[in-house]
Protein backbone atom coordinates (compact mmCIF):
# COMPACT_ATOMS: atom_id res chain seq x y z
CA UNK A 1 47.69 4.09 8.07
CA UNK A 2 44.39 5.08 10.31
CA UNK A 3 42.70 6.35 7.03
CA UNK A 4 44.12 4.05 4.17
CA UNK A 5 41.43 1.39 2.81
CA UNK A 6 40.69 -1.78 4.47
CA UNK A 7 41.25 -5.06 2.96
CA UNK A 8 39.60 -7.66 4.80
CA UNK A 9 41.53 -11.00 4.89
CA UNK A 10 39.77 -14.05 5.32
CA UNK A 11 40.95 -17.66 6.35
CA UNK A 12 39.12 -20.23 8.27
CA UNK A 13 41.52 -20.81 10.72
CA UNK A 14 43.56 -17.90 12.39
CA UNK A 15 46.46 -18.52 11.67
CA UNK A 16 49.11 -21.87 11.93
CA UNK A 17 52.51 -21.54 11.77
CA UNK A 18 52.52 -22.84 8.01
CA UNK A 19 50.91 -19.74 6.41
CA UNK A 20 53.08 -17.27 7.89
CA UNK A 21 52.98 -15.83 4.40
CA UNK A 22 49.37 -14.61 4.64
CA UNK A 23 50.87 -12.21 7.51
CA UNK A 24 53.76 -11.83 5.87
CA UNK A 25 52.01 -10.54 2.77
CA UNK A 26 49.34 -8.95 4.64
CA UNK A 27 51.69 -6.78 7.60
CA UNK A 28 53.76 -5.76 4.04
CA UNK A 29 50.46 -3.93 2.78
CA UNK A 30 51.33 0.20 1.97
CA UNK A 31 48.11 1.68 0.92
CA UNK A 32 45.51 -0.71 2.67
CA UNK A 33 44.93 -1.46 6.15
CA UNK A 34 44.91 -4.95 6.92
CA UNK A 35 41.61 -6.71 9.12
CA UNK A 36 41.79 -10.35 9.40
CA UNK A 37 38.81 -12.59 9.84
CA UNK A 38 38.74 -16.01 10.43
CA UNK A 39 35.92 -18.71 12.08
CA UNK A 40 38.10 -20.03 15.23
CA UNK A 41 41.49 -19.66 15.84
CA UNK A 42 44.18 -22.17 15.83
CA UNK A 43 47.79 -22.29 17.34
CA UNK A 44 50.22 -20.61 15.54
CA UNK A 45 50.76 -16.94 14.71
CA UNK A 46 48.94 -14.05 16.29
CA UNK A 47 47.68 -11.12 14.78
CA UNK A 48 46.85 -8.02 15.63
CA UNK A 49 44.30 -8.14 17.97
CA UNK A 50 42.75 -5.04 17.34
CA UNK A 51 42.74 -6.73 13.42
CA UNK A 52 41.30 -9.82 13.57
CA UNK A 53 37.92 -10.80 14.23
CA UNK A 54 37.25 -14.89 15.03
CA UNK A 55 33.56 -15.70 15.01
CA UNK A 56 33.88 -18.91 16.81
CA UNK A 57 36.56 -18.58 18.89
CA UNK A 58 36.26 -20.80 21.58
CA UNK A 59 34.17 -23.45 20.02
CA UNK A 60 31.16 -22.91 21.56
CA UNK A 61 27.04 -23.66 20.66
CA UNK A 62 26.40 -20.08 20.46
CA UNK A 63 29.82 -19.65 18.15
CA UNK A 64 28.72 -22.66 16.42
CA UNK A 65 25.76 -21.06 15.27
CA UNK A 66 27.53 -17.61 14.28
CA UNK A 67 29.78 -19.50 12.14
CA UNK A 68 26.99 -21.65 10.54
CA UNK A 69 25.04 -18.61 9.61
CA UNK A 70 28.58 -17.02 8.27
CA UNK A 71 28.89 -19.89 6.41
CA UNK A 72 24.83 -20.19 4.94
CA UNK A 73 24.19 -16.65 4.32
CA UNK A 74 27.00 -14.27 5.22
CA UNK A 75 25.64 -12.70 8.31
CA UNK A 76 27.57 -11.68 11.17
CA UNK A 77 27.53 -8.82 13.46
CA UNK A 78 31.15 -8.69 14.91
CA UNK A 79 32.59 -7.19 11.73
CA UNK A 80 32.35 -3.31 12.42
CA UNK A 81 34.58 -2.13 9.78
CA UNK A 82 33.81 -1.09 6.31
CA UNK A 83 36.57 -2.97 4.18
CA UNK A 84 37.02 -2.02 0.32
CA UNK A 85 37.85 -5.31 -0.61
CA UNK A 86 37.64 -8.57 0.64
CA UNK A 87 40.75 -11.01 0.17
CA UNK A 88 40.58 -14.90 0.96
CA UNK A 89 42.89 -17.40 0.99
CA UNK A 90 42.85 -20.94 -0.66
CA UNK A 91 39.94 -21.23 -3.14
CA UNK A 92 37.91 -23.23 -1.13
CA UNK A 93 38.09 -19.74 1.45
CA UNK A 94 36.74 -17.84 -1.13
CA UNK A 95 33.71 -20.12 -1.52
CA UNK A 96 32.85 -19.71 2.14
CA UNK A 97 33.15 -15.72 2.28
CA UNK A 98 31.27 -15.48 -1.02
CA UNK A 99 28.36 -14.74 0.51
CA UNK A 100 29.16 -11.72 3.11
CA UNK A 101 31.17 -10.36 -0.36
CA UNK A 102 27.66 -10.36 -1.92
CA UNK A 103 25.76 -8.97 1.17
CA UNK A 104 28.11 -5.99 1.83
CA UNK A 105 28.57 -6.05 -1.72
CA UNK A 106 32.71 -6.36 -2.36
CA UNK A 107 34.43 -7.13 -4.60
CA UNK A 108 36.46 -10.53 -3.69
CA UNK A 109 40.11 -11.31 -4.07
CA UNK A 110 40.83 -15.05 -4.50
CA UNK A 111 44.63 -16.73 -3.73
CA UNK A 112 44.48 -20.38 -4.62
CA UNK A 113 47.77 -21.50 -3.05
CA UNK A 114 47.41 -25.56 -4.81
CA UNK A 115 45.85 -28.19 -2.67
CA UNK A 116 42.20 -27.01 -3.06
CA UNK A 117 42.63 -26.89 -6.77
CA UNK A 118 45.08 -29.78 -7.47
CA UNK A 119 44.02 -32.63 -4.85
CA UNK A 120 41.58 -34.75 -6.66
CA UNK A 121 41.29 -37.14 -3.26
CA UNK A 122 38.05 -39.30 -3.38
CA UNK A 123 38.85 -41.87 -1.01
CA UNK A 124 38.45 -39.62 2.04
CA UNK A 125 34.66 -38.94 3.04
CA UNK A 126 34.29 -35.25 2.43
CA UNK A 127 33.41 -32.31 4.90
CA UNK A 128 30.58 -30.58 5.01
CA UNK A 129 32.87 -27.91 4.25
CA UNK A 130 34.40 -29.32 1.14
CA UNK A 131 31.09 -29.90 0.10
CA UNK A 132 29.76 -26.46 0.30
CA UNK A 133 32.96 -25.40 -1.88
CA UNK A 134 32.22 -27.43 -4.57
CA UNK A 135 28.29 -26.57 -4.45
CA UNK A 136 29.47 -22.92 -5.05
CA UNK A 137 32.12 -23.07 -7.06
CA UNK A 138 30.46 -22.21 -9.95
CA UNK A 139 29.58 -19.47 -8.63
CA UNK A 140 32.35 -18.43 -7.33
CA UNK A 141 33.77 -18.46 -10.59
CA UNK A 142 31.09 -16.10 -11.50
CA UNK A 143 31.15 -14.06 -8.57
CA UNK A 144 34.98 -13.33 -7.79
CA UNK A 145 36.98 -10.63 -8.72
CA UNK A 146 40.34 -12.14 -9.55
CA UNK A 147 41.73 -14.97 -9.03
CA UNK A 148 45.45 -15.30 -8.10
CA UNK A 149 48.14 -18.00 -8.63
CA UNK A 150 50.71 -18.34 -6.88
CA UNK A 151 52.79 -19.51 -9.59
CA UNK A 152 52.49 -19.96 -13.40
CA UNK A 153 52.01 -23.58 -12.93
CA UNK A 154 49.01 -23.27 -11.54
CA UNK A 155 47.51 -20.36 -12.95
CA UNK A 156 47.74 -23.14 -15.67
CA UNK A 157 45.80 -25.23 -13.83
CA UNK A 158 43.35 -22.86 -12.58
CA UNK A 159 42.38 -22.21 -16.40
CA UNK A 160 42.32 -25.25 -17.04
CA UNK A 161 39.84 -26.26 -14.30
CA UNK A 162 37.50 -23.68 -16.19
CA UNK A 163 38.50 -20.48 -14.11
CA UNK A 164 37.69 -17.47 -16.17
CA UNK A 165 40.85 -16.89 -17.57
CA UNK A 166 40.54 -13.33 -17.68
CA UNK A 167 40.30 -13.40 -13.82
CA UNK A 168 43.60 -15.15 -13.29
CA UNK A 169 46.72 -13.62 -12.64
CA UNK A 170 50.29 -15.37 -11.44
CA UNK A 171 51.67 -13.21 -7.89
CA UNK A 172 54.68 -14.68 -6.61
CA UNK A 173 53.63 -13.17 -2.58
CA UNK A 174 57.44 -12.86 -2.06
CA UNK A 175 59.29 -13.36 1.45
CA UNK A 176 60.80 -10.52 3.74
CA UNK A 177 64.48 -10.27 2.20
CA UNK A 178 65.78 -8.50 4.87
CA UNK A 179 65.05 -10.81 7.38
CA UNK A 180 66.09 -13.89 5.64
CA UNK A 181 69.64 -13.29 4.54
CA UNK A 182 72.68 -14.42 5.29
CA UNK A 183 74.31 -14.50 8.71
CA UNK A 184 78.32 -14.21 8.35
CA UNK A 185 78.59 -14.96 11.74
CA UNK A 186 77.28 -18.14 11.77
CA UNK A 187 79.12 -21.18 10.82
CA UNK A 188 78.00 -23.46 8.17
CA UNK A 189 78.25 -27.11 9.23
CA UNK A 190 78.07 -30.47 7.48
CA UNK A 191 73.97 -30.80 7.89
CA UNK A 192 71.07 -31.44 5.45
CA UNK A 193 68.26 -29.87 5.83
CA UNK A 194 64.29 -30.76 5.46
CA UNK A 195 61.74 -28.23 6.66
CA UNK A 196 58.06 -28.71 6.16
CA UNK A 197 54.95 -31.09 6.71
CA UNK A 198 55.77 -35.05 6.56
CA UNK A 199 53.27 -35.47 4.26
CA UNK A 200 53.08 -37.80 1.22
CA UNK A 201 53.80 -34.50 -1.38
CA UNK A 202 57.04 -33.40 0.84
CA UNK A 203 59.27 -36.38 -0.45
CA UNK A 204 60.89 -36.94 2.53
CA UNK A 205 61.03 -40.88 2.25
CA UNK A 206 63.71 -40.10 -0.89
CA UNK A 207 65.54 -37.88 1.10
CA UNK A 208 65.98 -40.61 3.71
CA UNK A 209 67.32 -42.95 0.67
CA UNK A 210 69.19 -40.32 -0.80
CA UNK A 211 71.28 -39.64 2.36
CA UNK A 212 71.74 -43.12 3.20
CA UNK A 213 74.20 -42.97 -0.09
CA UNK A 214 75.62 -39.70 1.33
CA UNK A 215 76.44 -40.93 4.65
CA UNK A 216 78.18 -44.20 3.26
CA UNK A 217 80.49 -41.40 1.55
CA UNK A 218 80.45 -39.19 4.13
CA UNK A 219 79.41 -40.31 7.22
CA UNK A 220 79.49 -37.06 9.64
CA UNK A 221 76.65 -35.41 7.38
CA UNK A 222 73.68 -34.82 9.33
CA UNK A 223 70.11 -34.40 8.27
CA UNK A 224 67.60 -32.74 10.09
CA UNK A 225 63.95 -32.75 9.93
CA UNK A 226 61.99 -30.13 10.75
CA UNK A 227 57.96 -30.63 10.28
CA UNK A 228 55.17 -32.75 12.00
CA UNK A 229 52.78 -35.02 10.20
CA UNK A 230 50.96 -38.03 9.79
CA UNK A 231 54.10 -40.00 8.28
CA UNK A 232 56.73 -39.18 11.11
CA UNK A 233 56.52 -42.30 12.94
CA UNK A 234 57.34 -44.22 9.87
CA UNK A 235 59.56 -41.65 8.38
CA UNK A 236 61.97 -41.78 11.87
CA UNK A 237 61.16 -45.61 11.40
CA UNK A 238 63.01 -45.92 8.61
CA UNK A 239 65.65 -43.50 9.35
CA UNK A 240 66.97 -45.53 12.26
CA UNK A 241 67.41 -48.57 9.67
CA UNK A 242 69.18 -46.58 7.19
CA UNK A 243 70.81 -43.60 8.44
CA UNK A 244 73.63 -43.16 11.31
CA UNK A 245 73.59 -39.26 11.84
CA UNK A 246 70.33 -37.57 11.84
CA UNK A 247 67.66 -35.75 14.25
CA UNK A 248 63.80 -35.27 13.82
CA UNK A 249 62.78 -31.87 15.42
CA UNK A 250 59.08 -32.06 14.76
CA UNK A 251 57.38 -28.32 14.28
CA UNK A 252 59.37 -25.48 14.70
CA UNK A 253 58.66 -21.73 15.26
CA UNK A 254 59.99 -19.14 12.12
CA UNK A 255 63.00 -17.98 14.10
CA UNK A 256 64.62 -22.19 14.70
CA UNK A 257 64.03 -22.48 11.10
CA UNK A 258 65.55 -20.05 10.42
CA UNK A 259 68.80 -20.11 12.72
CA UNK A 260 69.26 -23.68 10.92
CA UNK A 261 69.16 -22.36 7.34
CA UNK A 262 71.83 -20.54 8.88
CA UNK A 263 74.08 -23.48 9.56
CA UNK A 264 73.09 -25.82 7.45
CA UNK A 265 74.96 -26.31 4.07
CA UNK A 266 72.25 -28.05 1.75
CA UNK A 267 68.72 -27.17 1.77
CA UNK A 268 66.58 -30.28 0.12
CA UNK A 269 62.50 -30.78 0.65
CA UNK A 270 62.36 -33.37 -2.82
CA UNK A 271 58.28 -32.62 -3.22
CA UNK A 272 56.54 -34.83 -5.36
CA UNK A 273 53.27 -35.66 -7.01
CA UNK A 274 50.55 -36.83 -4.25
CA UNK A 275 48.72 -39.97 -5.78
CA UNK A 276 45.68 -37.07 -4.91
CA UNK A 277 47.06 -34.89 -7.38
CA UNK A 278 48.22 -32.40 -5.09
CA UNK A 279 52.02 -31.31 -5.85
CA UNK A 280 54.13 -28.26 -5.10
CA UNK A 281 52.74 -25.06 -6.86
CA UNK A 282 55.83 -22.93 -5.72
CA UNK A 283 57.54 -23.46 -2.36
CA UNK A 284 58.01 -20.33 0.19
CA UNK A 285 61.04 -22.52 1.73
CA UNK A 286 62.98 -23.00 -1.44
CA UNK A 287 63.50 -19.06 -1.45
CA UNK A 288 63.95 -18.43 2.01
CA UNK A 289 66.54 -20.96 2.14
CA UNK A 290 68.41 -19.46 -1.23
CA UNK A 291 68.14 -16.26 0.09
CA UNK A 292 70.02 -17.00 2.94
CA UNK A 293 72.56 -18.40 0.67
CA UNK A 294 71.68 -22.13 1.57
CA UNK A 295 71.72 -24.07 -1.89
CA UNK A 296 68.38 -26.35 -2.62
CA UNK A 297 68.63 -29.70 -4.19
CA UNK A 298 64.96 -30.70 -5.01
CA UNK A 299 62.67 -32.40 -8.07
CA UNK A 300 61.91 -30.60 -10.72
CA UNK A 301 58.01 -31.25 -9.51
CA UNK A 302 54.85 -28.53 -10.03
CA UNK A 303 56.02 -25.12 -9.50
CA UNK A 304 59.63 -25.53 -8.19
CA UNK A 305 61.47 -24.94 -10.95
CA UNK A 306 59.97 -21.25 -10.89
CA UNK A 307 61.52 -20.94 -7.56
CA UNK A 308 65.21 -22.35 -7.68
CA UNK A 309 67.15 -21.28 -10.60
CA UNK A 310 68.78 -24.94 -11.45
CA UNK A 311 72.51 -24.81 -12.16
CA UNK A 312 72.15 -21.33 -10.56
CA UNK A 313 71.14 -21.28 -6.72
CA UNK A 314 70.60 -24.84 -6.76
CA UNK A 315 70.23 -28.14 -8.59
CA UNK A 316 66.84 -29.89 -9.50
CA UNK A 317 66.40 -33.80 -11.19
CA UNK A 318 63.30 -35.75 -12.02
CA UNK A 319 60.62 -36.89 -9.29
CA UNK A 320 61.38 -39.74 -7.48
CA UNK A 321 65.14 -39.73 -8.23
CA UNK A 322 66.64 -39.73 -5.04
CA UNK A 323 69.99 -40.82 -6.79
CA UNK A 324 70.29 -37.69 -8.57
CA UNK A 325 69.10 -36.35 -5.32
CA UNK A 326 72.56 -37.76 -3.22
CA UNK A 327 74.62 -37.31 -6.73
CA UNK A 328 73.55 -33.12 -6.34
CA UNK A 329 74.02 -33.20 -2.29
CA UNK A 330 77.37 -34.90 -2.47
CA UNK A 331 78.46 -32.32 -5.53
CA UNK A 332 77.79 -29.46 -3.21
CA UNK A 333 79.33 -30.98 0.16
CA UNK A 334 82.62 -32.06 -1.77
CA UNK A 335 83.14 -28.72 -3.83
CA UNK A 336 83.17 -25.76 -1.92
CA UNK A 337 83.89 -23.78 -4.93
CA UNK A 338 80.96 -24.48 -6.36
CA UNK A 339 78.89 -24.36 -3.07
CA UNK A 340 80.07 -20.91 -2.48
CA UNK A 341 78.91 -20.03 -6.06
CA UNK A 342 75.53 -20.95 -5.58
CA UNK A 343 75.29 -19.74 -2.35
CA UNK A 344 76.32 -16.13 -3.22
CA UNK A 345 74.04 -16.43 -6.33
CA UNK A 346 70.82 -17.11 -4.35
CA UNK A 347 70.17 -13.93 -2.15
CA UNK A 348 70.80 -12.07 -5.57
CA UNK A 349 68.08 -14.12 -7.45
CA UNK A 350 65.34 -14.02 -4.78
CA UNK A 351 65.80 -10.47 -4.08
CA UNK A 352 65.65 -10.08 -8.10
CA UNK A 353 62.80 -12.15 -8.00
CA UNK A 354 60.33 -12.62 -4.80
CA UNK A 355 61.03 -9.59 -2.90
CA UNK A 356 58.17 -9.24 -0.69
CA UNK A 357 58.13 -5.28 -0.49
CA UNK A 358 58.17 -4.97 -4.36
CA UNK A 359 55.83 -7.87 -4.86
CA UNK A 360 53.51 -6.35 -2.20
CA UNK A 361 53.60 -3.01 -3.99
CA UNK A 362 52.17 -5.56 -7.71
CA UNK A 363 49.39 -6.98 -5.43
CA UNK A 364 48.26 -3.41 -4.73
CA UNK A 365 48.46 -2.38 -8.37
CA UNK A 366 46.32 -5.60 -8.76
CA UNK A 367 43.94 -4.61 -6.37
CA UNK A 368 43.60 -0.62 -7.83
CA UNK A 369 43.64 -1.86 -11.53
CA UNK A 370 42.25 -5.43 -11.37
CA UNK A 371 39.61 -5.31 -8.35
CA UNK A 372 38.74 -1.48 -7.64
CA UNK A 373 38.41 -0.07 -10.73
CA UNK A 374 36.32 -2.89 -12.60
């Protein structure tokens, strides 16, 4: 691995525990060795340390003024390495790196994941950061390599927001199949569960109503939540009028997550549309949950229908309809025939499908065919 190529991967902040996939993805690299780089560093995941480089780590005047000229004109003097290639993270990333890609002359590797292109939020005052992206997006535009989309939905998007469309390609990054599968050992027990940020987008609110009908029916269901956000207090608020059996966990590490995909027996985050715009462009959960053979019930909202197989691995209705939502949950609770269908169906699909190895071993063909050899 000492002599493969470097691919330098960049994200502002190194690294929270929500983009475990950009490690995941990264740590799954064959024929490149992976350096990440980031402006400060956040709690969440670690990285190699003799692999990442943070230019402001602890906030101070002097790292201030590192970043800003990172930022303004690409310098920086930390980064030792020679990378080939130069791979950022959310759009609005890419717009910041741009410039050491153009001094060190690289080509750059752009994942939009969805907020950055889909959020069309004008009521918040924006960053000086947000600003700078959309001062250089044309030129980013211009100046990237490739631009990737995590799903076809918003590759569709991306073109038509006036990304060159022969720089976009849909990647699926894939999740580590062999570490979520199912556990045997484990017993599956009457629980709903919600993983992710309790945000507007996550739906949460109509999984609340949606179990309320559940519990009326059956009463010992329990949901849990698993996520922090800015609509908890109002979210547990409303839970204590409406529900009799449930539990808020706030953020969780990978490995609790993943012990209660384990026992749970009906995976359900019902994203939505945003009133910003932003929606689900694909939903890392949705297969880690099928492929531990925990069915999803969901909307059929942004990208998630290329992620659970309806009918198949799991069962998807309109947005907002959080009685097809309890119809779907009850279905799979009171049939066990049928839940043991889908639940032996969905390791098979996302292995078929999302494999991180063998979707790894595409974004290296992307980055030989696509990036290297232009």
């Amino acid at each position: 691995m000492a002599s493969s190529p470097t691919a330098l991967i960049y994200r502002f902040k190194l690294l929270p525990f929500s983009e475990t996939f950009i490690q995941n993805q990264a740590e799954s690299l064959q024929h490149f060795q992976p350096h990440y780089l980031g402006l400060r560093s956040v709690p969440g995941i670690a990285t190699a340390p003799d692999r990442t480089t943070i230019l402001n780590p602890d906030q101070t005047v002097r790292g201030k003024i590192r970043e800003t000229r990172f930022k303004l004109l690409g310098q920086t003097s930390r980064v030792s390495i020679r990378p080939q290639l130069i791979h950022a993270h959310f759009a609005d990333d890419g717009a910041i790196v741009l410039p050491l890609a153009k001094r060190l002359n690289l080509p750059l590797v752009v994942t939009c994941h969805g907020y950055e292109i889909l959020s069309q939020d004008r009521t918040r005052r924006s960053s000086a950061y947000q600003r700078l992206y959309r001062h250089r997006k044309p030129m980013l535009k211009k100046m990237a390599r490739l631009f990737i989309g995590v799903s076809d939905f918003l590759t569709q998007e991306l073109i038509k927001q006036g990304f060159p469309a022969e720089k976009v390609v849909r990647h699926y990054i894939g999740i580590d199949t062999q570490k979520f599968r199912p556990s045997r050992a484990i017993q599956r027990e009457p629980v709903v569960l919600f993983t992710g940020r309790l945000v507007e987008k996550k739906g949460c609110e109509y999984l609340l109503r949606a179990m309320a009908d559940v519990q009326r029916i059956l009463p010992q269901v329990k949901l849990v939540v698993i996520g922090d956000g800015r609509l908890r207090e109002s979210l547990e608020n409303m839970a204590s009028q409406t529900l009799g059996n449930y539990e808020f966990l706030g953020a969780q590490p990978v490995s609790v997550v993943q012990s209660w995909m384990a026992r749970a027996q009906v995976f359900c985050v019902p994203s939505v549309t945003a009133d910003c715009g932003d929606a689900e462009t694909f939903g890392m959960v949705f297969a880690e949950a099928q492929a531990m053979g925990l069915p999803v019930v969901s909307f059929a909202s942004g990208g998630i229908p290329e992620s659970v197989a309806h009918g198949e691995t799991g069962f998807l209705v309109a947005e907002r309809d959080w009685q097809g939502l309890a119809q779907h949950i009850l279905d799979l609770l009171q049939n066990p025939q049928l839940w043991h269908r889908l639940s032996y169906q969905g390791p098979e699909y996302v292995r078929r499908n999302f494999d991180l190895a063998t979707q790894t071993r595409k974004l290296e063909a992307l980055y030989y065919d696509r990036v290297l050899s232009a």
